[in-house]
PDB file of N, CA and C in Angstrom:
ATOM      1  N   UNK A   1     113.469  61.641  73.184  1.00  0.00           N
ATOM      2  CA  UNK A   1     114.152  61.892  71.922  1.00  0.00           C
ATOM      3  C   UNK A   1     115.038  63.130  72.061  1.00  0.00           C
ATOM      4  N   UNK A   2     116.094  63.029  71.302  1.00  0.00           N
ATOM      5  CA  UNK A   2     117.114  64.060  71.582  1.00  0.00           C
ATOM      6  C   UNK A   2     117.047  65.167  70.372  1.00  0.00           C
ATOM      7  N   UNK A   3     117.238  66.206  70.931  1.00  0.00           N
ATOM      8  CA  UNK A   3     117.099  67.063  69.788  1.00  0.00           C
ATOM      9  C   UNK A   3     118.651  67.446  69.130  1.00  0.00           C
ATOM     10  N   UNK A   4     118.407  67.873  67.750  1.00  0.00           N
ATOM     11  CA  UNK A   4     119.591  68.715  67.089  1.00  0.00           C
ATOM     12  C   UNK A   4     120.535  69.126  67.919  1.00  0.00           C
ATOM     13  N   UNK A   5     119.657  70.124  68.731  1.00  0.00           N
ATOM     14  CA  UNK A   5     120.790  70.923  69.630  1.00  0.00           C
ATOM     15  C   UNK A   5     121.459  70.385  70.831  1.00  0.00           C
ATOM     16  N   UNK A   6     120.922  69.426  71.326  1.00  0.00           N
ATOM     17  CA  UNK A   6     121.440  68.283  72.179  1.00  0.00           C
ATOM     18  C   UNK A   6     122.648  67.580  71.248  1.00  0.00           C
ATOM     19  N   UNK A   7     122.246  67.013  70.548  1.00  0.00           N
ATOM     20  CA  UNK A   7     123.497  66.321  68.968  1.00  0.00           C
ATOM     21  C   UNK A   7     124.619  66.818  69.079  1.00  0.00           C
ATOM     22  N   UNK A   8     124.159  67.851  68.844  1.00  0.00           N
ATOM     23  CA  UNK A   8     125.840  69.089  68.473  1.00  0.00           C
ATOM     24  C   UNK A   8     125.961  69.887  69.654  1.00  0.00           C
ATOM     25  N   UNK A   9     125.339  70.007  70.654  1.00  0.00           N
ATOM     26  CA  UNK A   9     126.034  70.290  72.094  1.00  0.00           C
ATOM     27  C   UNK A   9     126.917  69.492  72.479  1.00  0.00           C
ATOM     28  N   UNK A  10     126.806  67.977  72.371  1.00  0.00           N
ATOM     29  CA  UNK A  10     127.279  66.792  72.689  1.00  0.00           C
ATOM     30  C   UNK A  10     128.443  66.643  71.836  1.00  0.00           C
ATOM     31  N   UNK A  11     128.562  66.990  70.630  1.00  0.00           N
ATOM     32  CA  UNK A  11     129.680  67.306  69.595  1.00  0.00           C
ATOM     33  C   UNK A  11     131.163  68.176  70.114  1.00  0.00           C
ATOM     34  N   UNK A  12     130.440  69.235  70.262  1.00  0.00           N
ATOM     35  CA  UNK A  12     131.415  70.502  70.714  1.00  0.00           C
ATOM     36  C   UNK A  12     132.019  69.428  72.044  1.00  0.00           C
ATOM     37  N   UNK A  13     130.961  69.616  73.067  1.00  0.00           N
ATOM     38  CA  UNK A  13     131.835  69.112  74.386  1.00  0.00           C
ATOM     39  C   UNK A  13     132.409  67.906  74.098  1.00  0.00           C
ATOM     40  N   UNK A  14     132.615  66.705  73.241  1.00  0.00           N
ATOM     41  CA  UNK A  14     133.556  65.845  73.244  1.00  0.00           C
ATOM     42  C   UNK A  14     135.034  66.589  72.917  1.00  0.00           C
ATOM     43  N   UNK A  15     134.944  67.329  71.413  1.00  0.00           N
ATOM     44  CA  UNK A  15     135.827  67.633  71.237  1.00  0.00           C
ATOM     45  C   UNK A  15     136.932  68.971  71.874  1.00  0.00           C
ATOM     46  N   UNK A  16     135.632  69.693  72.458  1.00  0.00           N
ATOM     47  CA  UNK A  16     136.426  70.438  73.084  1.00  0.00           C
ATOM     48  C   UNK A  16     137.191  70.052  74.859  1.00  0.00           C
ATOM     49  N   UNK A  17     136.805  68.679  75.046  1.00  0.00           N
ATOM     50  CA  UNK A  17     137.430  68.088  76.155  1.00  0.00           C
ATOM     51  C   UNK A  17     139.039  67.513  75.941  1.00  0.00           C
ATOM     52  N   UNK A  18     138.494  67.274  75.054  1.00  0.00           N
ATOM     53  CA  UNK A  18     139.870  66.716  73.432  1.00  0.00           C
ATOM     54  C   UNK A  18     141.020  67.703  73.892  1.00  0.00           C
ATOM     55  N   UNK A  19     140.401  68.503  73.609  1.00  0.00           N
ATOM     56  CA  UNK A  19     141.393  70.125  73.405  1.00  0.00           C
ATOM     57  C   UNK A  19     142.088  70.066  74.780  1.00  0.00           C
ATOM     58  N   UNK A  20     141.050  70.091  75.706  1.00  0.00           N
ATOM     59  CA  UNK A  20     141.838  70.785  77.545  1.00  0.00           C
ATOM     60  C   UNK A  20     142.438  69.460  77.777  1.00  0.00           C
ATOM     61  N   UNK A  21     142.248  68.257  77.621  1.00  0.00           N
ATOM     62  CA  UNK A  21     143.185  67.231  78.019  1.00  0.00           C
ATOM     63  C   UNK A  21     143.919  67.293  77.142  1.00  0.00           C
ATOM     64  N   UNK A  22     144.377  67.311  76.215  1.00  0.00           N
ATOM     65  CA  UNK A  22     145.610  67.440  75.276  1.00  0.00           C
ATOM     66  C   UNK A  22     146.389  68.530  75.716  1.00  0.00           C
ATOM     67  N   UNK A  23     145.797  69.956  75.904  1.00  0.00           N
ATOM     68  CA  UNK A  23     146.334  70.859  76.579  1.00  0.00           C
ATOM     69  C   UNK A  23     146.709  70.953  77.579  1.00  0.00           C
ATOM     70  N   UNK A  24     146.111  70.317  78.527  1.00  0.00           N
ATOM     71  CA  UNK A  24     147.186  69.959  80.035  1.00  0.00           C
ATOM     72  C   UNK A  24     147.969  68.916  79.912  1.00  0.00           C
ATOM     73  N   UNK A  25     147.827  68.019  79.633  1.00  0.00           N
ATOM     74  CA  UNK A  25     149.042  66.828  79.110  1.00  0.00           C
ATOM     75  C   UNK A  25     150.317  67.654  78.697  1.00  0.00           C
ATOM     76  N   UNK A  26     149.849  68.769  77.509  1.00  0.00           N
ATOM     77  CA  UNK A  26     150.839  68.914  76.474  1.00  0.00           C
ATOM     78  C   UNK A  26     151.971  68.086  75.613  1.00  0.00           C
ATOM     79  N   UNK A  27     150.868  66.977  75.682  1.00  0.00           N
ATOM     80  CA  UNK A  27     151.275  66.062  74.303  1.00  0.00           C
ATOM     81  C   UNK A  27     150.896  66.474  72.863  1.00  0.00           C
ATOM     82  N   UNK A  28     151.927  66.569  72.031  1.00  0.00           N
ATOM     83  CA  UNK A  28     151.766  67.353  70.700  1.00  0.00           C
ATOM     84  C   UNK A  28     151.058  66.600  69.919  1.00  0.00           C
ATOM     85  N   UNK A  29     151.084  64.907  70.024  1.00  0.00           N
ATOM     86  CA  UNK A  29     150.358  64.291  69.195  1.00  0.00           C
ATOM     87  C   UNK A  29     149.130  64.214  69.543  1.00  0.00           C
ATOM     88  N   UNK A  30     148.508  64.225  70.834  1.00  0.00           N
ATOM     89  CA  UNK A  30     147.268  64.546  71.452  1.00  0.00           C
ATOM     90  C   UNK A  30     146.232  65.892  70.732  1.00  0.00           C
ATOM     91  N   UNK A  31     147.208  66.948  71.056  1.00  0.00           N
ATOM     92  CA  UNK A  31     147.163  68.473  70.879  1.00  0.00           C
ATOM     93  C   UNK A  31     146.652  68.452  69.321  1.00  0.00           C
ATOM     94  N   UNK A  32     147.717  67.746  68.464  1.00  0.00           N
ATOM     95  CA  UNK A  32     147.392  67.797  67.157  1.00  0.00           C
ATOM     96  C   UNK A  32     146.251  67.104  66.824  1.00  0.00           C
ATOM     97  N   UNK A  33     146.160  66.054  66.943  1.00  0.00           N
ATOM     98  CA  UNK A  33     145.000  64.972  67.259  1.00  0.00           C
ATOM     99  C   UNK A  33     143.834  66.047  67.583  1.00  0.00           C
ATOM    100  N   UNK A  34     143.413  66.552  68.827  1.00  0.00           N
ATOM    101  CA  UNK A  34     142.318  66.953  69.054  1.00  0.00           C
ATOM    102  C   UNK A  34     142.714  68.476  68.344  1.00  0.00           C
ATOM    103  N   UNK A  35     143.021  68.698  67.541  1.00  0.00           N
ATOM    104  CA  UNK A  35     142.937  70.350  66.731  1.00  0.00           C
ATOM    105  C   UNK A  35     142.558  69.705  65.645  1.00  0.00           C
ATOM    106  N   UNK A  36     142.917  68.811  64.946  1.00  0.00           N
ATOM    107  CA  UNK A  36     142.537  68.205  63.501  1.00  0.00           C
ATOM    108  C   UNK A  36     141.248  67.660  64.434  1.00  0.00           C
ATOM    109  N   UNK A  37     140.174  67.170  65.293  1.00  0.00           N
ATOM    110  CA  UNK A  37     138.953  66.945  65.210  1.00  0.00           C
ATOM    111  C   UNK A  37     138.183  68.267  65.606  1.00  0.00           C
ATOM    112  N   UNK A  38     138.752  69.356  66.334  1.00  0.00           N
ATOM    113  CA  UNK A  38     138.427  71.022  66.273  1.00  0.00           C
ATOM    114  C   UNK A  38     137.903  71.489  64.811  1.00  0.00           C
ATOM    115  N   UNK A  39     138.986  71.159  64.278  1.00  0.00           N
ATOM    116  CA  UNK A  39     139.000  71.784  62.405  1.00  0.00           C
ATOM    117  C   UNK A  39     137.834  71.312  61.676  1.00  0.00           C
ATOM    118  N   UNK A  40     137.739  69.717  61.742  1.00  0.00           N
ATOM    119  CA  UNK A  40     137.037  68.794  60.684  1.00  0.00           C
ATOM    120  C   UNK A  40     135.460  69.031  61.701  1.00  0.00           C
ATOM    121  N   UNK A  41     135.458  69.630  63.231  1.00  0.00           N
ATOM    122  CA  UNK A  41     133.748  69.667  63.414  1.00  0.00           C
ATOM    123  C   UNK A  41     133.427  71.416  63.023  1.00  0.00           C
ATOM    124  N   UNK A  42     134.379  72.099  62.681  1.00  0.00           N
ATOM    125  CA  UNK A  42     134.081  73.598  62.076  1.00  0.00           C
ATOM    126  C   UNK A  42     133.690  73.809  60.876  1.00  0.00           C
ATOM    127  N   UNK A  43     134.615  72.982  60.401  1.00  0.00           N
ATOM    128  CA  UNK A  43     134.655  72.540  58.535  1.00  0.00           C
ATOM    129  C   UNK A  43     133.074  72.406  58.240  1.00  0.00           C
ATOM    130  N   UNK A  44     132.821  71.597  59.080  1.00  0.00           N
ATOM    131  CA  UNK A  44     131.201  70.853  58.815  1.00  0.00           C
ATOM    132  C   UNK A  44     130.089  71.625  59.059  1.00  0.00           C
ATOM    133  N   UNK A  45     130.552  72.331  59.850  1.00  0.00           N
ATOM    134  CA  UNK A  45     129.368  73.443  60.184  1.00  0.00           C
ATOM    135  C   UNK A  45     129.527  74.647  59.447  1.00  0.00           C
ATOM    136  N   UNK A  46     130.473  74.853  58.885  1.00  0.00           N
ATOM    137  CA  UNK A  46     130.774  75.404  57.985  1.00  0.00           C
ATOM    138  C   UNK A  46     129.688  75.640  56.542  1.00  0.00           C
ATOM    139  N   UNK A  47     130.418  73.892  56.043  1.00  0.00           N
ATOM    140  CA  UNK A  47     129.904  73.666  55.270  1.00  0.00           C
ATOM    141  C   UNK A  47     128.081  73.490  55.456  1.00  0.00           C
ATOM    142  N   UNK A  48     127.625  73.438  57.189  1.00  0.00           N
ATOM    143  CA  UNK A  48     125.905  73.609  56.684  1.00  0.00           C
ATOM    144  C   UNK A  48     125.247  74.516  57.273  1.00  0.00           C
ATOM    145  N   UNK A  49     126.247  75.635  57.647  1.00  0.00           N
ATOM    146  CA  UNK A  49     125.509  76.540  57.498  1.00  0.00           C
ATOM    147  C   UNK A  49     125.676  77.492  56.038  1.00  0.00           C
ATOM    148  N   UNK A  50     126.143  77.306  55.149  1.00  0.00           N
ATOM    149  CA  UNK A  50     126.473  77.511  53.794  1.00  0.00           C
ATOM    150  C   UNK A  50     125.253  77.256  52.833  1.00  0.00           C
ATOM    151  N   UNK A  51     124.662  75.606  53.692  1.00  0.00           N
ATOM    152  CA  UNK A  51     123.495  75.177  52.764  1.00  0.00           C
ATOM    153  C   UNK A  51     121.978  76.233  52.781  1.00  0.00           C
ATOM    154  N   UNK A  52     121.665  76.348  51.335  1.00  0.00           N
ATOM    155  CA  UNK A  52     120.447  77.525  51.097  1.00  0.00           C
ATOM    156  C   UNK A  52     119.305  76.713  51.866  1.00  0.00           C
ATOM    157  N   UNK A  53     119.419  75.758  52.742  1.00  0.00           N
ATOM    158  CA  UNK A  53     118.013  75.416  53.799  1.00  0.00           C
ATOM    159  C   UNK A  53     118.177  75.255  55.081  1.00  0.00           C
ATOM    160  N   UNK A  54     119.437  76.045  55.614  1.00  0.00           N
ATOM    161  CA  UNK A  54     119.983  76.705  56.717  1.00  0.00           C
ATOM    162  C   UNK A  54     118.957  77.074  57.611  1.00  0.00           C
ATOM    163  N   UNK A  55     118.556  76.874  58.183  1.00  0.00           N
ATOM    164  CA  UNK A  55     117.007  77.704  59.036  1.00  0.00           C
ATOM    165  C   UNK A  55     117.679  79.213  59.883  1.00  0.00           C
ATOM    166  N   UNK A  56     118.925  79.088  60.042  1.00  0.00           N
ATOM    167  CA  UNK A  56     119.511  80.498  60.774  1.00  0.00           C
ATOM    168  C   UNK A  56     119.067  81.687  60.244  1.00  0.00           C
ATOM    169  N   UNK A  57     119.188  83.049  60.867  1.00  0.00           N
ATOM    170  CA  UNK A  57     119.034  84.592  60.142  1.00  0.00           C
ATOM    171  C   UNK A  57     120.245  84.159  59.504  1.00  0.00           C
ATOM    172  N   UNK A  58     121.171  85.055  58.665  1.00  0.00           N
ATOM    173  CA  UNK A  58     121.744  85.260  57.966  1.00  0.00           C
ATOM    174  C   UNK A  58     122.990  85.755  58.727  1.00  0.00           C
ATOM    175  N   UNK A  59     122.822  87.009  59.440  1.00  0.00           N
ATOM    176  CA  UNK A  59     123.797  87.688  60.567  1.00  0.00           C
ATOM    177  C   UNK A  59     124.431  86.069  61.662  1.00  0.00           C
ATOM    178  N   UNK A  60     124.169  85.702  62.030  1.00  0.00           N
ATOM    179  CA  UNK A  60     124.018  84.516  62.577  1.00  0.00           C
ATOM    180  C   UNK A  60     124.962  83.532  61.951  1.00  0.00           C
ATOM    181  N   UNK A  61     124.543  83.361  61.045  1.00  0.00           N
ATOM    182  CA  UNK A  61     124.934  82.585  59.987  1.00  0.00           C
ATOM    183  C   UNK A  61     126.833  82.915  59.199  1.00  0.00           C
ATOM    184  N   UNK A  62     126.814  84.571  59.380  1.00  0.00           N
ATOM    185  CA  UNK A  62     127.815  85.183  58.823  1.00  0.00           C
ATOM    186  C   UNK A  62     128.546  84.909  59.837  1.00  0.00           C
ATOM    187  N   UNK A  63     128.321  85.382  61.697  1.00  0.00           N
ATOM    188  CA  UNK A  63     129.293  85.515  62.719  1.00  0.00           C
ATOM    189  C   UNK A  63     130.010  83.696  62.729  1.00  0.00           C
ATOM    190  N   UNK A  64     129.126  82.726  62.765  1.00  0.00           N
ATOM    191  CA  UNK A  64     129.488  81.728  62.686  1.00  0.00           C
ATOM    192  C   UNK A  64     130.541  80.616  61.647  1.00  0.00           C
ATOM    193  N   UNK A  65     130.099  81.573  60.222  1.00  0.00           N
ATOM    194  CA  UNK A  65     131.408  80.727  59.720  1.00  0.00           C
ATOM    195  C   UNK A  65     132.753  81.536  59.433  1.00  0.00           C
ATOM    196  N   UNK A  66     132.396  82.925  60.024  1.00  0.00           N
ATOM    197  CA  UNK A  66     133.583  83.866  60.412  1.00  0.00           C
ATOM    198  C   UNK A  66     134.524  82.802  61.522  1.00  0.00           C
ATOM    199  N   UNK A  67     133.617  82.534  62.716  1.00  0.00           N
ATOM    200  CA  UNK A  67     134.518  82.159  63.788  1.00  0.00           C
ATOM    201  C   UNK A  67     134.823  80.686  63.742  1.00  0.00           C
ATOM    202  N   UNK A  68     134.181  80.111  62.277  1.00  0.00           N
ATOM    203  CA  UNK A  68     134.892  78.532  61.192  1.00  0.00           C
ATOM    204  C   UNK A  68     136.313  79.172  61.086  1.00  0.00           C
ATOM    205  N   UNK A  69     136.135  80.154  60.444  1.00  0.00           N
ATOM    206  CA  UNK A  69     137.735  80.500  59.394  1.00  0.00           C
ATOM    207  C   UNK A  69     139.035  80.867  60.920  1.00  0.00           C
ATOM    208  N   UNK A  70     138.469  81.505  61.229  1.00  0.00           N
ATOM    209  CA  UNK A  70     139.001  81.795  62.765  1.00  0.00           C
ATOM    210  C   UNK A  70     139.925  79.928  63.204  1.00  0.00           C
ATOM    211  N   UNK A  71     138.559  79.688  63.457  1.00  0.00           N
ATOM    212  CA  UNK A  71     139.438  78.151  64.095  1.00  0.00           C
ATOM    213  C   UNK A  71     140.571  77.515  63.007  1.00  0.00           C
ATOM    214  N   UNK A  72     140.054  77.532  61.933  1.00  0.00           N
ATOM    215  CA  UNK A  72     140.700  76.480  61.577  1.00  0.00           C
ATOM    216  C   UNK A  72     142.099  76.983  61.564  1.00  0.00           C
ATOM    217  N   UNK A  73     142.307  78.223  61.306  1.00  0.00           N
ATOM    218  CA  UNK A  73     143.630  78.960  61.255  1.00  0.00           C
ATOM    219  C   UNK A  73     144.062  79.149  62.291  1.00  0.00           C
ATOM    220  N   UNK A  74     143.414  79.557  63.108  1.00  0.00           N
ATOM    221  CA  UNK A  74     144.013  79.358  64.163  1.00  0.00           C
ATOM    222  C   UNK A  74     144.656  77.755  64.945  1.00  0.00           C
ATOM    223  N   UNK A  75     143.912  77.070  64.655  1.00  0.00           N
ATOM    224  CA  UNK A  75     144.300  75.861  64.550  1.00  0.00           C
ATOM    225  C   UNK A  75     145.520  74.954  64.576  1.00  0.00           C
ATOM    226  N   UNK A  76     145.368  75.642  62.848  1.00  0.00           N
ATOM    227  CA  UNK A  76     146.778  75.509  62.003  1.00  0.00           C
ATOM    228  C   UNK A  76     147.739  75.916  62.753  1.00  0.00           C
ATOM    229  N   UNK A  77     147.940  77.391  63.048  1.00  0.00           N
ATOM    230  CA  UNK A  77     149.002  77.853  64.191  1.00  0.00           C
ATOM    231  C   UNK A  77     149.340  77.090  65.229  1.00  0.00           C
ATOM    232  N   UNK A  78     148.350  76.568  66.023  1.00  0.00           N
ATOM    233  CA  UNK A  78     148.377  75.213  67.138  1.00  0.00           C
ATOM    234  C   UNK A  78     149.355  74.223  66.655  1.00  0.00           C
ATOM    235  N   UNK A  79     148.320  73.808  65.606  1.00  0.00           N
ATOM    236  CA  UNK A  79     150.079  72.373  64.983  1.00  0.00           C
ATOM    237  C   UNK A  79     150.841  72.878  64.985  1.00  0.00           C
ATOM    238  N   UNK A  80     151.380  73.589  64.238  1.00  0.00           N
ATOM    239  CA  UNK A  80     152.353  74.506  63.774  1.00  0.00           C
ATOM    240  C   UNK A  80     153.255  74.685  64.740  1.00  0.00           C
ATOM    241  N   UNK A  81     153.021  74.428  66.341  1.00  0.00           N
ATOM    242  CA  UNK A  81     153.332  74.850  67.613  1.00  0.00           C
ATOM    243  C   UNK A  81     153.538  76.601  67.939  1.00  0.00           C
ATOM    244  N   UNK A  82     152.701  77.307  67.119  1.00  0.00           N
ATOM    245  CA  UNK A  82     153.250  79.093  66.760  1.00  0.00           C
ATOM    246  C   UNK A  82     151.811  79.094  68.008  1.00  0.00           C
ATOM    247  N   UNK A  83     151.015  78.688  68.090  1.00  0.00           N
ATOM    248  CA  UNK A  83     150.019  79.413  69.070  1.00  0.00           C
ATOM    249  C   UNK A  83     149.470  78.096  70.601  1.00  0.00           C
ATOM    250  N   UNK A  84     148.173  78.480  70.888  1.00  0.00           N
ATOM    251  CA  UNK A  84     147.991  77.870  72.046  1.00  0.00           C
ATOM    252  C   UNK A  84     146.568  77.425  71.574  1.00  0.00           C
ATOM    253  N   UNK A  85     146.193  76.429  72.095  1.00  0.00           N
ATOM    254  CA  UNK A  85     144.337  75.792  72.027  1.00  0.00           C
ATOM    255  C   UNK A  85     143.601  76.584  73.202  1.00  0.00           C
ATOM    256  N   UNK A  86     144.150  77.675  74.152  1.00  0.00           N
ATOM    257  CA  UNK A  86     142.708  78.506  74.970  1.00  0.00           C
ATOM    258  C   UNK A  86     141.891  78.851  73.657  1.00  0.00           C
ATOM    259  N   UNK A  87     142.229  79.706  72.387  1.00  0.00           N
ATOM    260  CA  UNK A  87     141.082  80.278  72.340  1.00  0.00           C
ATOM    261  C   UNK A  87     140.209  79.472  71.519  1.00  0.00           C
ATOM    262  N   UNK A  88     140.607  77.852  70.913  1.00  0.00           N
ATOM    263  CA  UNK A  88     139.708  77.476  70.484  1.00  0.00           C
ATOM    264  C   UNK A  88     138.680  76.899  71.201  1.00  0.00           C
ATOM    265  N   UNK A  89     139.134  76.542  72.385  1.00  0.00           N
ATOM    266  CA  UNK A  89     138.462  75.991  73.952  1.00  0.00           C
ATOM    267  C   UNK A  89     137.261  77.037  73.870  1.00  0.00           C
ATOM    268  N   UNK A  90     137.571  78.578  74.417  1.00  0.00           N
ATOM    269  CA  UNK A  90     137.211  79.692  74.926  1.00  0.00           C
ATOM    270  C   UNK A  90     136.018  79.871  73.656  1.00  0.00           C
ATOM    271  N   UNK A  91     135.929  79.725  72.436  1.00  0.00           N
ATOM    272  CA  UNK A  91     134.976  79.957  71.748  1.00  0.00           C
ATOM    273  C   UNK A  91     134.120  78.856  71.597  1.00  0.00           C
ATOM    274  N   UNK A  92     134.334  77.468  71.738  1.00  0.00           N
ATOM    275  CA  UNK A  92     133.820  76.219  71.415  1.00  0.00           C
ATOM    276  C   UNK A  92     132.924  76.161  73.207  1.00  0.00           C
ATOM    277  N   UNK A  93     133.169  76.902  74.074  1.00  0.00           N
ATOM    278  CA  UNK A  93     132.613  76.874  75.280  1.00  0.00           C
ATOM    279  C   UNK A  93     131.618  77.938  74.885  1.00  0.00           C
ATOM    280  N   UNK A  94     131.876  78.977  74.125  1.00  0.00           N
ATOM    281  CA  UNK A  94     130.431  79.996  73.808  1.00  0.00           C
ATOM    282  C   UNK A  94     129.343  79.509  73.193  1.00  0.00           C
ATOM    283  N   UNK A  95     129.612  78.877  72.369  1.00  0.00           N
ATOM    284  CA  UNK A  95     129.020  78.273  71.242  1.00  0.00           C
ATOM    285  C   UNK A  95     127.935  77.208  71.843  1.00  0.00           C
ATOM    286  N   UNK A  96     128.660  76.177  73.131  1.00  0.00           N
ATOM    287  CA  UNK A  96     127.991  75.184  73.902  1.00  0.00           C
ATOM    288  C   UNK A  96     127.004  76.213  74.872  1.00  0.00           C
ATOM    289  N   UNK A  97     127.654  77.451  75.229  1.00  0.00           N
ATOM    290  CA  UNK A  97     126.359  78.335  76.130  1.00  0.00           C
ATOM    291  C   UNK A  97     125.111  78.765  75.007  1.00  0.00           C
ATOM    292  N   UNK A  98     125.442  79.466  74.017  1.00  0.00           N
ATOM    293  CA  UNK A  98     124.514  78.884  72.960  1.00  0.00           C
ATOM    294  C   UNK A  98     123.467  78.156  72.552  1.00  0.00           C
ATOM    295  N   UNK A  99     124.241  76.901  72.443  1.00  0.00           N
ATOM    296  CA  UNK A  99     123.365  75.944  72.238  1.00  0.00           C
ATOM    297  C   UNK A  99     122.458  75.549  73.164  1.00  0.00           C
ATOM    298  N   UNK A 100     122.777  75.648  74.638  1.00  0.00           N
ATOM    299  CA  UNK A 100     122.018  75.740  75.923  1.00  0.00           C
ATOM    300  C   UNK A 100     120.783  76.628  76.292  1.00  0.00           C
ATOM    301  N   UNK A 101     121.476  77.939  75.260  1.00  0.00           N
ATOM    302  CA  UNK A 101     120.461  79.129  75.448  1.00  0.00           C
ATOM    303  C   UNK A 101     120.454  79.622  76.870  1.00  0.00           C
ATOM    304  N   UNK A 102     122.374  79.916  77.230  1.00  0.00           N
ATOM    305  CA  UNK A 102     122.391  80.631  78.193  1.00  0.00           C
ATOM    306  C   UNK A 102     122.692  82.236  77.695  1.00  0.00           C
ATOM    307  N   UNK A 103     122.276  82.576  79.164  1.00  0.00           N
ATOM    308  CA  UNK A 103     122.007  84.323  78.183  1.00  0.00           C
ATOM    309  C   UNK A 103     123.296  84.955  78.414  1.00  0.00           C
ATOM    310  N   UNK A 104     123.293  85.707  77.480  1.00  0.00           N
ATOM    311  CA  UNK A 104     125.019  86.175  77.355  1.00  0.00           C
ATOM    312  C   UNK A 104     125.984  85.158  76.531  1.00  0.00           C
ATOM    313  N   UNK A 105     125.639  84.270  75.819  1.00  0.00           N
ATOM    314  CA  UNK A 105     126.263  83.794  75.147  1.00  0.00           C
ATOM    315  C   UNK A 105     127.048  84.127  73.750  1.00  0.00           C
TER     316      UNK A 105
END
């Protein structure tokens, strides 16, 4: 049986594969494509770590939908063609060390 954190390990790394093949291609409809599924899996976590049966500390809880608001705007800049997808890659790869429970994450 697979756990939670297996679920949404498996989450991040689809979409953040999304990201580096769109980004080496540098196809805009790709690029855009995988930033709008970046956004809508932040949004969501967003929205549950928000929920009052959250099992996280709180600190935890704060750094994480800080680095929600982060993506999605940053994001936005991506479509926008004003920025680049490393750093949503570069944080969506912390997040997967994380979830791994590698140290230094």
């Amino acid at each position: 049986m697979r756990s939670t954190r297996d679920a949404e390990y498996d989450v991040f790394a689809r979409v953040t594969r999304m990201l580096r093949q769109a980004s080496d291609r540098k196809d805009r409809r790709d690029i855009i494509a995988a930033v709008a599924k970046n956004t809508e899996l932040w949004t969501l976590l967003a929205f549950d770590l928000a929920e009052p049966g959250n099992g996280l500390p709180d600190d935890a809880k704060a750094g994480l939908i800080s680095l929600a608001g982060f993506q999605i705007r940053h994001g936005q800049s991506v479509m926008a063609g004003e920025a680049v997808t490393q750093p949503l890659i570069d944080i969506n790869m912390t997040v997967m060390r994380g979830l791994r429970g590698e140290v230094g994450a």
